[in-house]
C-alpha atoms as a PDB file:
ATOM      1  CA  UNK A   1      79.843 122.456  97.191  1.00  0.00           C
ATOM      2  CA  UNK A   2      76.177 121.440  96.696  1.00  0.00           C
ATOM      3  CA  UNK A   3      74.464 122.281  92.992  1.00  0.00           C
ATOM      4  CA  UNK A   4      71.897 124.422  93.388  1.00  0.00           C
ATOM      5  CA  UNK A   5      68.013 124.120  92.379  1.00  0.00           C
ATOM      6  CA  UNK A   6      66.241 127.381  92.679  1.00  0.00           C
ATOM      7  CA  UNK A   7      62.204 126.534  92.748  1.00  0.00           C
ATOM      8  CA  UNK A   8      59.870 129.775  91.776  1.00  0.00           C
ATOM      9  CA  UNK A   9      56.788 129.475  93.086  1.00  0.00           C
ATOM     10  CA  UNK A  10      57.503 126.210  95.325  1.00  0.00           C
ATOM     11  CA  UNK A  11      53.882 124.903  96.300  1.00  0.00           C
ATOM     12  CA  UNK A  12      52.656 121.341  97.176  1.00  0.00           C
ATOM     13  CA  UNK A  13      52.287 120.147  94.081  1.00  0.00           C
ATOM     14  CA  UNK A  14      55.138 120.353  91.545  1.00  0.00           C
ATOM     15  CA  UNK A  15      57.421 122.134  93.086  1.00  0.00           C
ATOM     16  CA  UNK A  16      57.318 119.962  96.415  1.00  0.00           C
ATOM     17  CA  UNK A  17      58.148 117.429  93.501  1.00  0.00           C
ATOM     18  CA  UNK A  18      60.837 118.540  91.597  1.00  0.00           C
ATOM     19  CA  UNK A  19      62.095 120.101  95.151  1.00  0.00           C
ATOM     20  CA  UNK A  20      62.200 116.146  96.281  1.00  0.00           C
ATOM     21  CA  UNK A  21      63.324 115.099  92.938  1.00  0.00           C
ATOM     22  CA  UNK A  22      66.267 117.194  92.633  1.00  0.00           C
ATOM     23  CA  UNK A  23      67.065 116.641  96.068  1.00  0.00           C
ATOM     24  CA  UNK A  24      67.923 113.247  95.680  1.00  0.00           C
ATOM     25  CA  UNK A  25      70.570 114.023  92.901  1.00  0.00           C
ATOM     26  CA  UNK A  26      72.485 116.334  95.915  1.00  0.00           C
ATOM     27  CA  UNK A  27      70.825 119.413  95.072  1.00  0.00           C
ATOM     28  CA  UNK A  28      70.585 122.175  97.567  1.00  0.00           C
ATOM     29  CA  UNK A  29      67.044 123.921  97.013  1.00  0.00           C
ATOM     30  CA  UNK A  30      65.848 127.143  97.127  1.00  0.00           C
ATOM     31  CA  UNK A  31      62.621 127.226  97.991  1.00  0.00           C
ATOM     32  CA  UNK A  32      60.767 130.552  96.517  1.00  0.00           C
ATOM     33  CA  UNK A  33      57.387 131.730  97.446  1.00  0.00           C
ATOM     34  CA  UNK A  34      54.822 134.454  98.958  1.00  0.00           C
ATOM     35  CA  UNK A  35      53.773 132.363 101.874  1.00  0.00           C
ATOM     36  CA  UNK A  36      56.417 131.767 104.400  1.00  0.00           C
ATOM     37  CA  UNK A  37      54.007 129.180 106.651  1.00  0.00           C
ATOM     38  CA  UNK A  38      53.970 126.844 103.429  1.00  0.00           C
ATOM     39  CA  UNK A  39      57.598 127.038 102.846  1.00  0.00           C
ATOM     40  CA  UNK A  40      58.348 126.258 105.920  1.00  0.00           C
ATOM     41  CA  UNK A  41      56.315 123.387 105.825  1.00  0.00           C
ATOM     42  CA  UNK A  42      58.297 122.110 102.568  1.00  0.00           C
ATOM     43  CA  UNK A  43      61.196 122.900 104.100  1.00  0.00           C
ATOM     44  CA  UNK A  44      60.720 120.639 107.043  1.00  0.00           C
ATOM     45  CA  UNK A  45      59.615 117.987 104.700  1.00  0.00           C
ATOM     46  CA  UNK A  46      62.543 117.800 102.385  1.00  0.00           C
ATOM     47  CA  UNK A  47      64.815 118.431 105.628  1.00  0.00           C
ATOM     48  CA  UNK A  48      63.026 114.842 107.013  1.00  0.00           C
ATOM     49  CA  UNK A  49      63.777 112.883 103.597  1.00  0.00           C
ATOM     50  CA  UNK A  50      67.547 114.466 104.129  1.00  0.00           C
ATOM     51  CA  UNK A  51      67.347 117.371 101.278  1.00  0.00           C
ATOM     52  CA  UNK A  52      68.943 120.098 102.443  1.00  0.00           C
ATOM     53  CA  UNK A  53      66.947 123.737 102.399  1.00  0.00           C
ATOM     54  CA  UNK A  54      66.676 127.750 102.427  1.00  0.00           C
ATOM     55  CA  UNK A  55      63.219 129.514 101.747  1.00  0.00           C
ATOM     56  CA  UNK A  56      63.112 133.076 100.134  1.00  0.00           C
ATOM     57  CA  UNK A  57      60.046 134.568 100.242  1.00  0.00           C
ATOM     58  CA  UNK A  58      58.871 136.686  97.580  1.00  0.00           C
ATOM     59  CA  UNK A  59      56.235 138.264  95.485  1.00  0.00           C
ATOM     60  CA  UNK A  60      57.246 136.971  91.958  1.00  0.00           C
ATOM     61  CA  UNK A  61      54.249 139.611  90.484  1.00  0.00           C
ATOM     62  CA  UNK A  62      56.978 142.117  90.916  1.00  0.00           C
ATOM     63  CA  UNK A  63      59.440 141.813  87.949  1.00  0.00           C
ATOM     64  CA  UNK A  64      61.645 144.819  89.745  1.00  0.00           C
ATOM     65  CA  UNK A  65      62.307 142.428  92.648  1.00  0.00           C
ATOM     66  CA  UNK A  66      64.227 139.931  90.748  1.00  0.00           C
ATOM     67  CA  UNK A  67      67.398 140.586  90.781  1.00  0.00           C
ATOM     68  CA  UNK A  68      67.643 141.249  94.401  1.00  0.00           C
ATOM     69  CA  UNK A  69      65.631 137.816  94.993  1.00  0.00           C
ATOM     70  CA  UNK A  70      68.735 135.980  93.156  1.00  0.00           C
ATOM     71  CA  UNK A  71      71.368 138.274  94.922  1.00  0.00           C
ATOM     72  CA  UNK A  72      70.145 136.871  98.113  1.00  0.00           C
ATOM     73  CA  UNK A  73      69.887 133.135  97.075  1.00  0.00           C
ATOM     74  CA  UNK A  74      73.493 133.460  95.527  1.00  0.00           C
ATOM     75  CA  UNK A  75      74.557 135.097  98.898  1.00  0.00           C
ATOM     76  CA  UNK A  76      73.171 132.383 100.901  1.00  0.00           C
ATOM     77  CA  UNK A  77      73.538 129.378  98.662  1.00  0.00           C
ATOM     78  CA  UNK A  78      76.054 129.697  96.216  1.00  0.00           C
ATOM     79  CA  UNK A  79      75.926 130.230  92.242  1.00  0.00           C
ATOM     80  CA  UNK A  80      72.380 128.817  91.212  1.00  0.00           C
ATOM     81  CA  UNK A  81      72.608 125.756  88.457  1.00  0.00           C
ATOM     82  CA  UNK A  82      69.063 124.964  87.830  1.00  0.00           C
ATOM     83  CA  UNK A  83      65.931 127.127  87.816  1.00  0.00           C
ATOM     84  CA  UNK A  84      62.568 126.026  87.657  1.00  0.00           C
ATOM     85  CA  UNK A  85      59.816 128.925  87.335  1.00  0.00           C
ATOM     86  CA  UNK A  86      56.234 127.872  87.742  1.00  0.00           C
ATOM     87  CA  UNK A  87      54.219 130.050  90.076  1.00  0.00           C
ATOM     88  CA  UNK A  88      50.584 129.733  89.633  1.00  0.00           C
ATOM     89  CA  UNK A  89      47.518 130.385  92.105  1.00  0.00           C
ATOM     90  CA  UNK A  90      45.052 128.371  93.217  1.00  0.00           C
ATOM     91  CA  UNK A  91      42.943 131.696  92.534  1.00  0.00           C
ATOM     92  CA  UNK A  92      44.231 131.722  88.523  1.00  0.00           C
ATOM     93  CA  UNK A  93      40.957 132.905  86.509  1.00  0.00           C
ATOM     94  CA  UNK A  94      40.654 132.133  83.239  1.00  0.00           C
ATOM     95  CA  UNK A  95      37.826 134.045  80.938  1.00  0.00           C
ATOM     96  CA  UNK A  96      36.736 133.643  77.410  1.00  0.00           C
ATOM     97  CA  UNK A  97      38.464 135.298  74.624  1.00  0.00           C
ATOM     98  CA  UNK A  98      35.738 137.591  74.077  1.00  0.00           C
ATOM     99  CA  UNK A  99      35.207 139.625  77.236  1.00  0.00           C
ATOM    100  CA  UNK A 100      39.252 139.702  77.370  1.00  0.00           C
ATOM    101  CA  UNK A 101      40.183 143.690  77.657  1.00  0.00           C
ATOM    102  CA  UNK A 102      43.594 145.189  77.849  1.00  0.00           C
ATOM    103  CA  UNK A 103      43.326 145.556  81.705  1.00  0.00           C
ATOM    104  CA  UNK A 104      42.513 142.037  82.071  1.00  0.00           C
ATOM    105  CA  UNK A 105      45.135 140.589  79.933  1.00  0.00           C
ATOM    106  CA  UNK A 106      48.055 143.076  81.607  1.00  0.00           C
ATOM    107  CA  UNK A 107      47.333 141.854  84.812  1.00  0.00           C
ATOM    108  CA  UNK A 108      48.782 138.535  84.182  1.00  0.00           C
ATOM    109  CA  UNK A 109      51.766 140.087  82.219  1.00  0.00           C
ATOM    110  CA  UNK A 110      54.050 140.743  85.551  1.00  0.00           C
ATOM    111  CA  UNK A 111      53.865 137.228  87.114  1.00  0.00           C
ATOM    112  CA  UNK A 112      54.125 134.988  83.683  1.00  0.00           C
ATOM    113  CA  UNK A 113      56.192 137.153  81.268  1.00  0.00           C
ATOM    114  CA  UNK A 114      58.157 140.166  82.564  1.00  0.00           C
ATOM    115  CA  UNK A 115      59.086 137.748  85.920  1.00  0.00           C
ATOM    116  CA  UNK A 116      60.271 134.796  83.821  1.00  0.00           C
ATOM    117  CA  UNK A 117      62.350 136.851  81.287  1.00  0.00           C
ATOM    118  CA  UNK A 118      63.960 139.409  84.139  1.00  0.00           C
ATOM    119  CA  UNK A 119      65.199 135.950  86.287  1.00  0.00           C
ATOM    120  CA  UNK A 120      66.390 134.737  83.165  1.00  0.00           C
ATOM    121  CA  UNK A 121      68.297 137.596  82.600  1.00  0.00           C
ATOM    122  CA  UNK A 122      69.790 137.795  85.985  1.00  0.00           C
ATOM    123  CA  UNK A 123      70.928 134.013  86.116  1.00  0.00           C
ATOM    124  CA  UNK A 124      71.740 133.423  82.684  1.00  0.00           C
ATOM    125  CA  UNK A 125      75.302 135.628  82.489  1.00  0.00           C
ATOM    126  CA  UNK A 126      76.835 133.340  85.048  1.00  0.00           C
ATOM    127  CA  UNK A 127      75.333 130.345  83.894  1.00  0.00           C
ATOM    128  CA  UNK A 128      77.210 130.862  80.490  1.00  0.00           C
ATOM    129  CA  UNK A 129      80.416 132.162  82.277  1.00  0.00           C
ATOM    130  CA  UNK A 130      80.565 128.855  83.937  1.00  0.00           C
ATOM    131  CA  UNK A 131      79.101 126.978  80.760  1.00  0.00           C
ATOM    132  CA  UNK A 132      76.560 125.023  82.622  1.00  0.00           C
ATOM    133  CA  UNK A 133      72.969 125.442  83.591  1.00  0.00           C
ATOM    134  CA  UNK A 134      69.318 124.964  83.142  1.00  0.00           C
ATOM    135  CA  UNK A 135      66.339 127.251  82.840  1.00  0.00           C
ATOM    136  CA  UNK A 136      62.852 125.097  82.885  1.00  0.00           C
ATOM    137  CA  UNK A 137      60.196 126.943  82.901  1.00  0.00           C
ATOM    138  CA  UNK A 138      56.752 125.641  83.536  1.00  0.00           C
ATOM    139  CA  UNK A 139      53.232 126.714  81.448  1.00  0.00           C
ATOM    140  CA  UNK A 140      49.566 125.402  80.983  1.00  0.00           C
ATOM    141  CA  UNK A 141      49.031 123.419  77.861  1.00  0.00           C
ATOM    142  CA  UNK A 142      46.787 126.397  76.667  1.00  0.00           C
ATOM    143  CA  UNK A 143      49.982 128.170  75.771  1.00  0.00           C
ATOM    144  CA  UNK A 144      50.513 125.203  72.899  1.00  0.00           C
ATOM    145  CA  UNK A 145      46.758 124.699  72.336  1.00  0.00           C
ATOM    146  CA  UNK A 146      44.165 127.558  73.041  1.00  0.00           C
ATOM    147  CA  UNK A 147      41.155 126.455  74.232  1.00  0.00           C
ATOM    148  CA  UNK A 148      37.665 128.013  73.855  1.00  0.00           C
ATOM    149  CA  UNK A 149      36.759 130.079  77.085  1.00  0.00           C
ATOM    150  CA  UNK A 150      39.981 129.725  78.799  1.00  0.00           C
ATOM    151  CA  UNK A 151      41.938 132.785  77.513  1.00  0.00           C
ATOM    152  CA  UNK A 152      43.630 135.149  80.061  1.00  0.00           C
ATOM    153  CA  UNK A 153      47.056 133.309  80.929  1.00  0.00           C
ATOM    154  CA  UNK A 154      47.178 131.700  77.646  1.00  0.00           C
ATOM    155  CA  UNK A 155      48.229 134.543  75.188  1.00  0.00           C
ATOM    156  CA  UNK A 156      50.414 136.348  78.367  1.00  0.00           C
ATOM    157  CA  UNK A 157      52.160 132.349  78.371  1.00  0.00           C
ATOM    158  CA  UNK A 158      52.090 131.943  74.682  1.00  0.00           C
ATOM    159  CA  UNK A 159      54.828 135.092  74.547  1.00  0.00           C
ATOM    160  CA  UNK A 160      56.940 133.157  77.474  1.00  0.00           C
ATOM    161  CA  UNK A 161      56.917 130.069  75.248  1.00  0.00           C
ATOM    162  CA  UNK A 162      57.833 132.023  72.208  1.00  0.00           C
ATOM    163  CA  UNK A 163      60.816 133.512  74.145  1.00  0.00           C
ATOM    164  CA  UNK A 164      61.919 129.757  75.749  1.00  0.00           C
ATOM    165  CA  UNK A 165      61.558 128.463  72.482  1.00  0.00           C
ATOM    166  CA  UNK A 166      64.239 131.388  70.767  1.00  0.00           C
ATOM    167  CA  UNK A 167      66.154 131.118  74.115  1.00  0.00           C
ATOM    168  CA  UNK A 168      66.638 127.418  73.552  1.00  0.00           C
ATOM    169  CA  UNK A 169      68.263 127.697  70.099  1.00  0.00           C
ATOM    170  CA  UNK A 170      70.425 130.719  71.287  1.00  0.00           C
ATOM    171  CA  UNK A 171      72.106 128.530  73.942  1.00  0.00           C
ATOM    172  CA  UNK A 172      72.974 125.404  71.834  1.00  0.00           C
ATOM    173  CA  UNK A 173      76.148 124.384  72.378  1.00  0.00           C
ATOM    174  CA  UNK A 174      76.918 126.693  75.732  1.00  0.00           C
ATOM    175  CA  UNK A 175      76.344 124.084  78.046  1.00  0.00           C
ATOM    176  CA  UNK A 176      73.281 126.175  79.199  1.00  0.00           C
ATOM    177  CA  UNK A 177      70.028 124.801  78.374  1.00  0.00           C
ATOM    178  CA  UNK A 178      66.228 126.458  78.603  1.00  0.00           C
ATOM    179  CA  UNK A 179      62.873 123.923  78.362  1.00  0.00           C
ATOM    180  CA  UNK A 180      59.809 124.480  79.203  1.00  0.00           C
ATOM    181  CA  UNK A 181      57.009 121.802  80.456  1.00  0.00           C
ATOM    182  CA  UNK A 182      53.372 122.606  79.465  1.00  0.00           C
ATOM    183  CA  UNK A 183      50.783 120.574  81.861  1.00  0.00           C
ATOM    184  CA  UNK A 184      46.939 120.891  80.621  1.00  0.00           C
ATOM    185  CA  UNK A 185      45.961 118.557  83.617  1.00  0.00           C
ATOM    186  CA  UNK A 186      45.147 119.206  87.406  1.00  0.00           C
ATOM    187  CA  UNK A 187      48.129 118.610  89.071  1.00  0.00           C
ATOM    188  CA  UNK A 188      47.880 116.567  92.687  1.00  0.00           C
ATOM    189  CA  UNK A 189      48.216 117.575  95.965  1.00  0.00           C
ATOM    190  CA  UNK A 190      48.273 120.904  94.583  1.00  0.00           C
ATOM    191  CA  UNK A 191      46.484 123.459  96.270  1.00  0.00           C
ATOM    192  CA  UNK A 192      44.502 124.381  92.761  1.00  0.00           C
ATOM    193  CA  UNK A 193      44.021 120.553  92.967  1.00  0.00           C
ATOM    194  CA  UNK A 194      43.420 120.353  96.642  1.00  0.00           C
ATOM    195  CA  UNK A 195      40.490 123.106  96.581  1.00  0.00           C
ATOM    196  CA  UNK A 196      38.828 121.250  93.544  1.00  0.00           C
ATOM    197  CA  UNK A 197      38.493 118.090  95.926  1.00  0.00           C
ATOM    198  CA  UNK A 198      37.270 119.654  98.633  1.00  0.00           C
ATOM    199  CA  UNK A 199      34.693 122.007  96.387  1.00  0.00           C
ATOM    200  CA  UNK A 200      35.994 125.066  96.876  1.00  0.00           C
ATOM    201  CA  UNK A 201      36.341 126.084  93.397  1.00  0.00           C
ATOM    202  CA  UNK A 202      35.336 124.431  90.001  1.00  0.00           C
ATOM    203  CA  UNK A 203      37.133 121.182  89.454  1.00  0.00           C
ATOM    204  CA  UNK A 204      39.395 120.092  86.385  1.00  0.00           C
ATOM    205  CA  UNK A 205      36.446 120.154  83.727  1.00  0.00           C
ATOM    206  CA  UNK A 206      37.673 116.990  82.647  1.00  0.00           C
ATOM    207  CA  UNK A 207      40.723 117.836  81.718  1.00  0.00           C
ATOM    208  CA  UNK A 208      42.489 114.493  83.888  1.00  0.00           C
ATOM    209  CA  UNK A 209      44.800 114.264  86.860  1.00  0.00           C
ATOM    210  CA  UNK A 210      48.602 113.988  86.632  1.00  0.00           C
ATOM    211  CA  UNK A 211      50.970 113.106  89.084  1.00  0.00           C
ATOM    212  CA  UNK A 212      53.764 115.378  89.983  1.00  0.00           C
ATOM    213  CA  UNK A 213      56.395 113.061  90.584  1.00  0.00           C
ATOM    214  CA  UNK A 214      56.274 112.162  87.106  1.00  0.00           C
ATOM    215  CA  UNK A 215      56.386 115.847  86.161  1.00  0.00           C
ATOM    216  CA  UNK A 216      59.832 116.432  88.640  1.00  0.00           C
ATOM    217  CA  UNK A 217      60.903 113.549  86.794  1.00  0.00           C
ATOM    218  CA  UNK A 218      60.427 115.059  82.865  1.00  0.00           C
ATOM    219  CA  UNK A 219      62.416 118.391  84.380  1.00  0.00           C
ATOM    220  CA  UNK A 220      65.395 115.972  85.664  1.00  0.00           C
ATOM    221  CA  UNK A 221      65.429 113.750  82.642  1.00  0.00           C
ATOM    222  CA  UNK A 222      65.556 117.640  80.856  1.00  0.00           C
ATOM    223  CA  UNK A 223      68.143 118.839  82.688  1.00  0.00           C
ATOM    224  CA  UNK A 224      70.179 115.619  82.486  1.00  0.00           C
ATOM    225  CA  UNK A 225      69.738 115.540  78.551  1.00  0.00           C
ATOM    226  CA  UNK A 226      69.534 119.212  77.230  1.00  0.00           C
ATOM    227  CA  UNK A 227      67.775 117.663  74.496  1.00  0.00           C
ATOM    228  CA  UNK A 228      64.139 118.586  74.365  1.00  0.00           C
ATOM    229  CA  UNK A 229      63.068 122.154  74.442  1.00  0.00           C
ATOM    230  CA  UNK A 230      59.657 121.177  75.304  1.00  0.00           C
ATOM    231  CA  UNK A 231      57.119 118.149  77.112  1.00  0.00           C
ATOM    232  CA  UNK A 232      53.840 118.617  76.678  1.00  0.00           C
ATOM    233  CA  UNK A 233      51.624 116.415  79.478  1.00  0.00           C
ATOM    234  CA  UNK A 234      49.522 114.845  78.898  1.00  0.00           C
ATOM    235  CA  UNK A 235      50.819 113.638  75.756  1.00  0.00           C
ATOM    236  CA  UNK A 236      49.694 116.730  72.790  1.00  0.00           C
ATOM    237  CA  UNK A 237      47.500 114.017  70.966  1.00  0.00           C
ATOM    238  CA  UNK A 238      45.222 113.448  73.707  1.00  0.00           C
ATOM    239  CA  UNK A 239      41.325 114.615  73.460  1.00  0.00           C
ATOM    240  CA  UNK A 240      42.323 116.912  76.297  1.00  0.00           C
ATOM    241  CA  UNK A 241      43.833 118.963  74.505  1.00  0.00           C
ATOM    242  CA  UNK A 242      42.201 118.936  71.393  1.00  0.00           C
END
C-alpha cells in the first residue's frame, strides 16, 4: 500500500509543491482545504503528472473538527505517514504590535495553534505505534524574527513553534519526527502571491520571492533525514529578516 502525505491547507503554492514533490516518491496525497473548486483543480493536476489523489474539504479554523477530518482520510486512504500543516489566506492581516487587543490576537489562535496541536494529537498515537512518521509544520519567518508592524500571526505562531520545537526533542529516537519550515518570503504562484501581481492587495514589501519547489524539496529532504527541527528561508542571516 501507498504512504500517505496528508497536505493542510493544500493551495497553489506550497502545497501544490510538496503535493507534486511527495508524489513522485509514491505518495498518495490528501489534499485538505475549504474550497472544493481549487482542490479539484490540484487534484486533476497531480492526477495528469500520475500522483494519485483524494480531496477533504474542511474548515481547519475549527480545532473540534479534527479528529473527524483524519478519521475520514484514514478511512479512505489508509494510516497517514506524513503531515504537512500550512494553511494561510491570501486575506492574512497583519497589524502593528501596538493596536494588537485580545480579540484580535484570539482570532488567529484556532487556525495556527489549537488546529496544529489537536491534528498532532490525533495522528501522532499511531505514528509512534507504528514507529514511523513525520509532522512538518509550516510558519512565517516572523515566528523566529518579529518584525515591527507585522504582529498578529506572529506571537499566535511563535507558541506553535515553541510546541514543534519541545515536540521534536520528545520524539527522538521513535522513528517519528516533527520540523517546522519558517518562509519570510512571498511564495509563487500562490494565491497571496498571485493577488500581489495582479494588485489586488499590497505586494511583498520587499521581503523577496521564493520558489516553492525548493520549499517541497526542504520538507522531503526533512522527512528523509529527521535531522533538522527547523529551515528557516530565506536563509536567517539575510537583511530580510533582520
Amino acid at each position: 500500500m501507498s504512504p500517505v502525505i496528508a497536505i493542510f491547507g493544500a493551495g497553489t503554492g506550497l502545497g501544490a509543491s510538496v503535493a507534486h514533490r511527495f508524489g513522485r516518491e509514491g505518495f498518495t496525497v490528501a489534499l485538505v482545504g475549504r474550497r472544493p473548486e481549487r482542490l479539484e483543480a490540484l487534484r486533476a493536476e497531480l492526477q495528469a503528472a500520475g500522483v494519485s489523489s483524494e480531496t477533504f474539504v474542511a474548515d481547519l479554523a475549527d480545532p473540534d473538527s479534527i479528529r473527524g477530518l483524519v478519521r475520514d482520510i484514514e478511512t479512505r486512504l489508509g494510516d497517514i505517514d506524513v503531515v504537512e500543516y500550512g494553511p494561510v489566506s491570501a486575506d492574512l492581516a497583519f497589524t502593528a504590535a501596538r493596536d494588537l487587543d485580545a480579540a484580535a490576537l484570539a482570532a488567529f489562535v484556532p487556525l495556527f495553534l489549537l488546529s496544529p496541536v489537536e491534528l498532532v494529537s490525533a495522528v501522532l498515537p499511531n505514528m509512534l505505534e507504528r514507529r514511523r512518521g513525520s509532522i512538518l509544520l509550516t510558519q512565517g519567518s516572523f515566528a523566529v524574527a518579529p518584525l515591527p508592524f507585522a504582529s498578529g500571526p506572529g506571537p499566535v505562531m511563535a507558541a506553535t513553534r515553541n510546541y514543534v520545537h519541545s515536540l521534536h526533542g520528545e520524539l527522538v529516537g521513535t522513528g517519528v519526527f516533527a520540523g517546522t519550515l519558517a518562509i519570510g518570503a512571498s511564495i509563487d504562484r500562490s494565491e497571496m502571491s498571485v493577488r500581489a501581481a495582479a494588485g489586488d492587495q499590497p505586494d511583498d514589501g520587499g521581503r523577496g520571492r521564493v520558489d516553492p519547489d525548493d520549499l517541497a524539496e526542504e520538507y522531503w529532504q526533512m522527512h528523509v533525514r529527521q535531522d533538522v527541527v527547523e529551515i528557516v528561508r530565506p536563509d536567517p542571516s539575510a537583511e530580510v529578516l533582520s
